[in-house]
PDB file of N, CA and C in Angstrom:
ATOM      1  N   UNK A   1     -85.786 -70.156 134.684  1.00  0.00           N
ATOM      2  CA  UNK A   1     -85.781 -68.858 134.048  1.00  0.00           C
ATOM      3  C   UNK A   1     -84.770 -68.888 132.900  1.00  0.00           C
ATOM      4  N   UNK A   2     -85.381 -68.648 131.707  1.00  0.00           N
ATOM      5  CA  UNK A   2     -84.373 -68.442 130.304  1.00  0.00           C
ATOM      6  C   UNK A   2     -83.861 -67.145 130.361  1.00  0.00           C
ATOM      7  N   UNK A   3     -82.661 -67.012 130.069  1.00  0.00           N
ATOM      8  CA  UNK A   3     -81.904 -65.942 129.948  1.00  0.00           C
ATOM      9  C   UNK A   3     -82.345 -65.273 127.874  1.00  0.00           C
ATOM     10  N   UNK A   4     -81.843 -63.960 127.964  1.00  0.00           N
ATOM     11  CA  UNK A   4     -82.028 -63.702 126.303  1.00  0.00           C
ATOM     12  C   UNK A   4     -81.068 -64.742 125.476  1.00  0.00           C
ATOM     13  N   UNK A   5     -79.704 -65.114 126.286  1.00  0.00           N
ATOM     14  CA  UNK A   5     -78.551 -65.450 125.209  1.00  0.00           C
ATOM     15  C   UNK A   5     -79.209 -66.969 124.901  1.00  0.00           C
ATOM     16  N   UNK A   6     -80.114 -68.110 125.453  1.00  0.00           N
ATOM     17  CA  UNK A   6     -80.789 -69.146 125.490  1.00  0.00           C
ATOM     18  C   UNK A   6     -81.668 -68.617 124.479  1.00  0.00           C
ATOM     19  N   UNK A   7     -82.936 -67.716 124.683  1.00  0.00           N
ATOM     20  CA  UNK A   7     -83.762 -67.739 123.557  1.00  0.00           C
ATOM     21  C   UNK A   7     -83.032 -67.484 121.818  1.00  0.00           C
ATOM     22  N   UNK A   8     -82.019 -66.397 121.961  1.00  0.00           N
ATOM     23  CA  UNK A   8     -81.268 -66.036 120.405  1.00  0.00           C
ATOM     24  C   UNK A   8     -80.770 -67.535 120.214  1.00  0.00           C
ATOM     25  N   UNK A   9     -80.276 -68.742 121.056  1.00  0.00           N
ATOM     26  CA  UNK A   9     -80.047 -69.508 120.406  1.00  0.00           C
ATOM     27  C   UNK A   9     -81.121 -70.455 119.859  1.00  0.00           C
ATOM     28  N   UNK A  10     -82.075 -70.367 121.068  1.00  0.00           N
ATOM     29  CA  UNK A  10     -83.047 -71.520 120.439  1.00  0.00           C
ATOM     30  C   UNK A  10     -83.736 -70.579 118.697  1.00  0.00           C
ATOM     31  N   UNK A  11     -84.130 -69.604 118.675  1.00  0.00           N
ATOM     32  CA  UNK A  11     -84.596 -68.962 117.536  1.00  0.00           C
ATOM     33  C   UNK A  11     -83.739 -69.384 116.131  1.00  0.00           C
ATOM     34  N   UNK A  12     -82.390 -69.023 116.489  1.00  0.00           N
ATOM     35  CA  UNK A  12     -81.321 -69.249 115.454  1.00  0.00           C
ATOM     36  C   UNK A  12     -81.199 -70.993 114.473  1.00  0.00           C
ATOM     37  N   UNK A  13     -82.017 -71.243 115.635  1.00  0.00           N
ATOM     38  CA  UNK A  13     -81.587 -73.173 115.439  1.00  0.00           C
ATOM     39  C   UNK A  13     -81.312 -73.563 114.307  1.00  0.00           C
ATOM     40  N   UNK A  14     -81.327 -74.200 113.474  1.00  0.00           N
ATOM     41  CA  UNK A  14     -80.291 -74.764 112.525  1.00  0.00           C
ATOM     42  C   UNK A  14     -79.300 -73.820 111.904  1.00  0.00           C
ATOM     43  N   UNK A  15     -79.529 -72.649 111.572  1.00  0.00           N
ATOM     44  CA  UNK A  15     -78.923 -71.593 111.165  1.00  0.00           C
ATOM     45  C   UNK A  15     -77.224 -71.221 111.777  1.00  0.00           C
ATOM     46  N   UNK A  16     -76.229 -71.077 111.254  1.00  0.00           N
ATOM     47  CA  UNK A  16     -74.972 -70.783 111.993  1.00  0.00           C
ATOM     48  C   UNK A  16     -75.215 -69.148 112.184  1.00  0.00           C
ATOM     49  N   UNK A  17     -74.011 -69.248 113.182  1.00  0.00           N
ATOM     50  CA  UNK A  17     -73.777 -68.204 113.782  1.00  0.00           C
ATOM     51  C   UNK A  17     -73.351 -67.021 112.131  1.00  0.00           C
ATOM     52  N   UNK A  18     -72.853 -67.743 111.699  1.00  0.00           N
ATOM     53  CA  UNK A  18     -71.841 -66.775 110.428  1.00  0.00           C
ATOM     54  C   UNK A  18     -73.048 -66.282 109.681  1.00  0.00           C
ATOM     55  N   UNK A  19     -74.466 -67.254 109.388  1.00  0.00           N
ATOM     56  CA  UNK A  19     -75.423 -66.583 108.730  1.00  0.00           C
ATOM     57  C   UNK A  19     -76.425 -66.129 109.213  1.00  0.00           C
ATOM     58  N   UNK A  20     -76.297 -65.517 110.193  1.00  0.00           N
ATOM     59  CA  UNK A  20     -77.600 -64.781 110.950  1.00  0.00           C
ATOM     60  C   UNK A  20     -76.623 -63.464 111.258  1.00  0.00           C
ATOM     61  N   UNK A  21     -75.530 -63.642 111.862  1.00  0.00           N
ATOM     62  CA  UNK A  21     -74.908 -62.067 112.018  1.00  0.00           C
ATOM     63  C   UNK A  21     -74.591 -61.563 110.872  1.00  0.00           C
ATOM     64  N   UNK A  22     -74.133 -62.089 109.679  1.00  0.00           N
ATOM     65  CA  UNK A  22     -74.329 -61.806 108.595  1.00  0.00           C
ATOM     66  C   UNK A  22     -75.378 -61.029 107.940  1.00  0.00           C
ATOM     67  N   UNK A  23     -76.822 -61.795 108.116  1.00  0.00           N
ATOM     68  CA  UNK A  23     -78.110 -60.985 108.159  1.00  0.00           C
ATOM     69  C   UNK A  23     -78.605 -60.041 108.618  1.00  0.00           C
ATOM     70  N   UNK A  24     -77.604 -59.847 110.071  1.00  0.00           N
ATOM     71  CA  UNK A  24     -77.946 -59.078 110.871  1.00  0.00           C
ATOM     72  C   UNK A  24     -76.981 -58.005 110.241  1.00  0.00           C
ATOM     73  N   UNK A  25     -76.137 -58.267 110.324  1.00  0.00           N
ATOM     74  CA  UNK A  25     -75.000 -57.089 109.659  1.00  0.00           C
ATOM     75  C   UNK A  25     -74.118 -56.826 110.926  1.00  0.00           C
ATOM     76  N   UNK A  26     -73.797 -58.219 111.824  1.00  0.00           N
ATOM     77  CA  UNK A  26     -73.181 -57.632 112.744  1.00  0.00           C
ATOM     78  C   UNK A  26     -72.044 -59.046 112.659  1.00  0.00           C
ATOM     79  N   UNK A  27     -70.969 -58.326 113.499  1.00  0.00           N
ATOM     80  CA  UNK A  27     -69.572 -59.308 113.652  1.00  0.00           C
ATOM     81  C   UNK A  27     -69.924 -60.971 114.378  1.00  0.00           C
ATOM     82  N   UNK A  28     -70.025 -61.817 113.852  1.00  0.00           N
ATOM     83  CA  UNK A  28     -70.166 -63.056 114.027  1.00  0.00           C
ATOM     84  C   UNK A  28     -69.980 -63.095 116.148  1.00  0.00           C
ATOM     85  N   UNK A  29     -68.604 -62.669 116.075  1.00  0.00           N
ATOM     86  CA  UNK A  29     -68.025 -62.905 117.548  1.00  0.00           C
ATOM     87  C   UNK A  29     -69.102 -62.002 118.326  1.00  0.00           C
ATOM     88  N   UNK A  30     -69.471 -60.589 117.316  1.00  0.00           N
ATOM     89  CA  UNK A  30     -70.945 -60.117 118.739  1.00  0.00           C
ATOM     90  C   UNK A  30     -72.240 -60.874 118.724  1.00  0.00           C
ATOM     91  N   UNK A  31     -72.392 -61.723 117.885  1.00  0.00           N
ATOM     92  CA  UNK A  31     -73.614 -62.368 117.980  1.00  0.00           C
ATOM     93  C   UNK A  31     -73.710 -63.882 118.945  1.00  0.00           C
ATOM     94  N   UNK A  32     -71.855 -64.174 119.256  1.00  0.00           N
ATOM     95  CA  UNK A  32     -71.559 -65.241 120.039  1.00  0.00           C
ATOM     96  C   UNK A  32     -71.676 -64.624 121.356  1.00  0.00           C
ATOM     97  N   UNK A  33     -71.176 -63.334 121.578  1.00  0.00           N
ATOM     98  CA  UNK A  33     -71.412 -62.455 122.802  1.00  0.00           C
ATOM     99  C   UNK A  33     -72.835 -62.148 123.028  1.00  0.00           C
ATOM    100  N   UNK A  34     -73.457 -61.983 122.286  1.00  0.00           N
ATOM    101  CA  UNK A  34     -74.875 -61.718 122.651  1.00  0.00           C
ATOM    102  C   UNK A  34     -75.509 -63.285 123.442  1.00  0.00           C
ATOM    103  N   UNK A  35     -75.037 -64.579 122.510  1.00  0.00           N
ATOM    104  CA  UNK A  35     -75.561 -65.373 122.750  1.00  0.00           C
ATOM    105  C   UNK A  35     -75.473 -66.488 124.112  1.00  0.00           C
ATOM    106  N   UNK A  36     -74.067 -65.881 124.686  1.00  0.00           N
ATOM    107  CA  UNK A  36     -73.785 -66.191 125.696  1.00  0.00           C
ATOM    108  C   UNK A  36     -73.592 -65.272 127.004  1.00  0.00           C
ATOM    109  N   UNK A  37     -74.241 -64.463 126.817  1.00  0.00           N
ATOM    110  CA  UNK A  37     -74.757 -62.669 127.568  1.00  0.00           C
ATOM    111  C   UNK A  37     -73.949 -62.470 127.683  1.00  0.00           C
ATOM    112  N   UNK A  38     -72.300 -62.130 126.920  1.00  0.00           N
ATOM    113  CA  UNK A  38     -71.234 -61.498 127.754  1.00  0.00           C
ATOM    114  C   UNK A  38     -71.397 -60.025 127.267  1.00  0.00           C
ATOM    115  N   UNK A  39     -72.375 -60.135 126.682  1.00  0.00           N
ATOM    116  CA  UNK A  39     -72.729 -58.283 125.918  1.00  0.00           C
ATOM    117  C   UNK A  39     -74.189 -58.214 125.980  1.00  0.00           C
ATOM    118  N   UNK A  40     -74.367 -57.104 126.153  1.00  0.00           N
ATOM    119  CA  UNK A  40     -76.199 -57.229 125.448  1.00  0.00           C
ATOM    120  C   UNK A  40     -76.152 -55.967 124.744  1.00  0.00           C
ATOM    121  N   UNK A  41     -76.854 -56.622 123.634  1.00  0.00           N
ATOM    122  CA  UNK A  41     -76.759 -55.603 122.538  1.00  0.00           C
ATOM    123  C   UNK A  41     -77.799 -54.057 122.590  1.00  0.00           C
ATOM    124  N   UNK A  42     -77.329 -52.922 121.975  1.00  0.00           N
ATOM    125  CA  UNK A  42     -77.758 -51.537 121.879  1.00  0.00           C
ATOM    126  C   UNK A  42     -79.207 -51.882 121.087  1.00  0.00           C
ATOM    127  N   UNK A  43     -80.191 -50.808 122.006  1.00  0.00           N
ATOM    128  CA  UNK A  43     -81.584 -50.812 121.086  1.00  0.00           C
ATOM    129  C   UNK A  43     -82.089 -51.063 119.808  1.00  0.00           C
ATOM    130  N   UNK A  44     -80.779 -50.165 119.024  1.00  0.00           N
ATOM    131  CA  UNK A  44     -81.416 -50.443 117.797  1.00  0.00           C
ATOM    132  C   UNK A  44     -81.274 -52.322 117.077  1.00  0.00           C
ATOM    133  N   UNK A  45     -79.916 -53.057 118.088  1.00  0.00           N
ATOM    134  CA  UNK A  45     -79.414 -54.488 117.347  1.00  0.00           C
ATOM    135  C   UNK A  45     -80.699 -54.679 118.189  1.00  0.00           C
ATOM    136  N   UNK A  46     -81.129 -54.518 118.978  1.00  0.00           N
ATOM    137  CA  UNK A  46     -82.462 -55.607 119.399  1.00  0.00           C
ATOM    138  C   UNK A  46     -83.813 -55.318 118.458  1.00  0.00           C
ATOM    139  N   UNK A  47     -84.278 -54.140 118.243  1.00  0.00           N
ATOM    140  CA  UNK A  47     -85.104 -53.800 117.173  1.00  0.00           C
ATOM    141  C   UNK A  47     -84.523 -55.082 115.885  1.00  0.00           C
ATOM    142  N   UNK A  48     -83.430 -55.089 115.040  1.00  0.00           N
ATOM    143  CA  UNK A  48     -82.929 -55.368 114.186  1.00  0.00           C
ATOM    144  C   UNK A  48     -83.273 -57.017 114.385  1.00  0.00           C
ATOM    145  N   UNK A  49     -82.665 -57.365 115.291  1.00  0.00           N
ATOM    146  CA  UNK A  49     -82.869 -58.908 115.848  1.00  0.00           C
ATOM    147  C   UNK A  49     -84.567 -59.281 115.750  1.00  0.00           C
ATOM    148  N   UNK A  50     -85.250 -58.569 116.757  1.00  0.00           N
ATOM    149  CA  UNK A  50     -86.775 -58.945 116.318  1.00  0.00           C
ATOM    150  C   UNK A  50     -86.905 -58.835 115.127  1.00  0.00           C
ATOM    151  N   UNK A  51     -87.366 -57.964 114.590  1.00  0.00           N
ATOM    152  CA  UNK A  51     -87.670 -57.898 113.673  1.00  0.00           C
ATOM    153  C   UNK A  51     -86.853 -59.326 112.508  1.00  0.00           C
ATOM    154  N   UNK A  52     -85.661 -59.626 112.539  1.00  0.00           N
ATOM    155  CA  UNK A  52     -85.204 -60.507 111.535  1.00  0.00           C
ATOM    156  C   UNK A  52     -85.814 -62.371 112.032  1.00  0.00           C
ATOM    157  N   UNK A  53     -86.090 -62.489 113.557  1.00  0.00           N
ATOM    158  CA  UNK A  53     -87.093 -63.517 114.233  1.00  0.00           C
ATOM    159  C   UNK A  53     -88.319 -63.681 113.791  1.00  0.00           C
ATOM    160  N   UNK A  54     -88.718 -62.067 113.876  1.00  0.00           N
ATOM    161  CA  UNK A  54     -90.209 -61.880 114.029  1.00  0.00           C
ATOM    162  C   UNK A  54     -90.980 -62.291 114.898  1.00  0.00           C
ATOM    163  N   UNK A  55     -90.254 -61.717 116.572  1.00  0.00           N
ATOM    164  CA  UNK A  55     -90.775 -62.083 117.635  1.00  0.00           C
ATOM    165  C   UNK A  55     -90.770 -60.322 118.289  1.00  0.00           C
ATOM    166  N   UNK A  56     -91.671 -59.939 119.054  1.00  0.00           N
ATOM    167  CA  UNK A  56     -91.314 -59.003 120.133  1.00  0.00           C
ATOM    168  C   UNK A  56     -90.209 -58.942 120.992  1.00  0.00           C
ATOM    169  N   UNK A  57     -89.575 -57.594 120.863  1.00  0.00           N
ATOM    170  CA  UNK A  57     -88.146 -57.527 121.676  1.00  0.00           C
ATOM    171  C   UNK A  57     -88.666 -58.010 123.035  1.00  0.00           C
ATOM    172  N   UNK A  58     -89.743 -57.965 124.034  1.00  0.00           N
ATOM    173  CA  UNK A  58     -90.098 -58.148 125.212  1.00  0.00           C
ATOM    174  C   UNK A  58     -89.701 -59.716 124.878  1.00  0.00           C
ATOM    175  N   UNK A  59     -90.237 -60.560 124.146  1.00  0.00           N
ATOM    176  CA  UNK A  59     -90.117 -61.857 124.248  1.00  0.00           C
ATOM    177  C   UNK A  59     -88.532 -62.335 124.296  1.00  0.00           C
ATOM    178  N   UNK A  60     -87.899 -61.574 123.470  1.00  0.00           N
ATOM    179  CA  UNK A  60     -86.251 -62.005 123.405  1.00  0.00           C
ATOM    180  C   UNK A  60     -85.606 -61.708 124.548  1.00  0.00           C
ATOM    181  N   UNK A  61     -85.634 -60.449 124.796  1.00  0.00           N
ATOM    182  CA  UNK A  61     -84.552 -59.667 125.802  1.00  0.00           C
ATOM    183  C   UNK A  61     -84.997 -59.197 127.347  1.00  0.00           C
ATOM    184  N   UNK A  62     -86.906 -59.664 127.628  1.00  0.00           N
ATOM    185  CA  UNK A  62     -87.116 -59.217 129.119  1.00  0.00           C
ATOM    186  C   UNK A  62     -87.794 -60.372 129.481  1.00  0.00           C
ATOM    187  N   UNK A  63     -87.182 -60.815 130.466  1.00  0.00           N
ATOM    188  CA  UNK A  63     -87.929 -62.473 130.855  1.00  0.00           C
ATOM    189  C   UNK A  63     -89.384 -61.720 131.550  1.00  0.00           C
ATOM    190  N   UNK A  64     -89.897 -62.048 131.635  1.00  0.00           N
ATOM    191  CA  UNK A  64     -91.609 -62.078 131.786  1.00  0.00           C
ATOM    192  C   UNK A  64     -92.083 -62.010 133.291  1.00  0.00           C
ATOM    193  N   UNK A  65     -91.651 -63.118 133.858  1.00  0.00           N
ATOM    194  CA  UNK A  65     -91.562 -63.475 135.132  1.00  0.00           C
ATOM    195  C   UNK A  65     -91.140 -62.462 136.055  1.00  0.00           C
ATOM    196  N   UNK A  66     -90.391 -61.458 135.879  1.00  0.00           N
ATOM    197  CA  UNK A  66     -89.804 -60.824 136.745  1.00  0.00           C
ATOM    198  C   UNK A  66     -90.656 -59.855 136.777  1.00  0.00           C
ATOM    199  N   UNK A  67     -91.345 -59.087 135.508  1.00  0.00           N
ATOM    200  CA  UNK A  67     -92.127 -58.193 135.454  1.00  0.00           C
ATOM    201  C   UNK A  67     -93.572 -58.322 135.998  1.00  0.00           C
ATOM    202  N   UNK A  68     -94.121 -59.697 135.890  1.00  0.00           N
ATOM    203  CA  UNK A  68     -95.446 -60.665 136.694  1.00  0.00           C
ATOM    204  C   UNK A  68     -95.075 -60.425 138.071  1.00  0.00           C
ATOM    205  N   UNK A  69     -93.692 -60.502 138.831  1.00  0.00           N
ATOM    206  CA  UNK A  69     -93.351 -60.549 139.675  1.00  0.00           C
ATOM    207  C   UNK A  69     -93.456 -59.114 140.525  1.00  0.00           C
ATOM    208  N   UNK A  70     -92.755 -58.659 139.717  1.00  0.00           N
ATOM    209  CA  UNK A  70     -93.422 -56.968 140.126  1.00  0.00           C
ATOM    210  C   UNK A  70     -94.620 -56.153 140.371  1.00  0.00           C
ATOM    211  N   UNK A  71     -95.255 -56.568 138.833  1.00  0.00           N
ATOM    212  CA  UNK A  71     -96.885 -56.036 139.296  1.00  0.00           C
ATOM    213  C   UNK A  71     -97.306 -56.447 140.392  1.00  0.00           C
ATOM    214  N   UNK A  72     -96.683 -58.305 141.186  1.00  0.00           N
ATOM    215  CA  UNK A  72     -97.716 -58.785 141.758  1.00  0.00           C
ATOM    216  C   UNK A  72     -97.515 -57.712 143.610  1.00  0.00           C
ATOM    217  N   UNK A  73     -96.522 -57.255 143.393  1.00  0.00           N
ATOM    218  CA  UNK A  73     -96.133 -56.657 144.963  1.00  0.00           C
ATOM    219  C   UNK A  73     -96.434 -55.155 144.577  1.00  0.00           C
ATOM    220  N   UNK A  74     -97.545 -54.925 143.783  1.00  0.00           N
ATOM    221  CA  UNK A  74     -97.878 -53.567 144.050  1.00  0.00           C
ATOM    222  C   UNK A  74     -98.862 -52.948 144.188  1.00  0.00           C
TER     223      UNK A  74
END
């Protein structure tokens, strides 16, 4: 099971940390916190984040599996 702070890094890949929070418009050190889940970021930085990927927030921030997992016990 991938955590979100695993996918923001694999997405980010060659890219530094300094130029994507930059892009993002957010403090370098919250985008290291995001990336190592010691934070998870407010609705609108996840809107902001997809959108700058161009992936669905479901794909970044809700592992899949758990929700498959749910439907399946109901």
């Amino acid at each position: 099971m991938k955590g979100f702070g695993k996918i923001l890094v694999e997405l980010r890949g060659g890219n530094t940390q300094e130029k994507v929070a930059k892009d993002l418009g957010i403090a370098t050190s919250t985008l290291g916190m995001y990336e190592t889940e010691r934070r998870v970021p407010r609705d609108s930085i996840k809107l902001r984040i997809s959108e700058y990927y161009q992936k669905p927030v479901q794909y970044i921030f809700f592992n899949p599996e758990c929700h498959e997992r749910g439907q399946n016990n109901g």
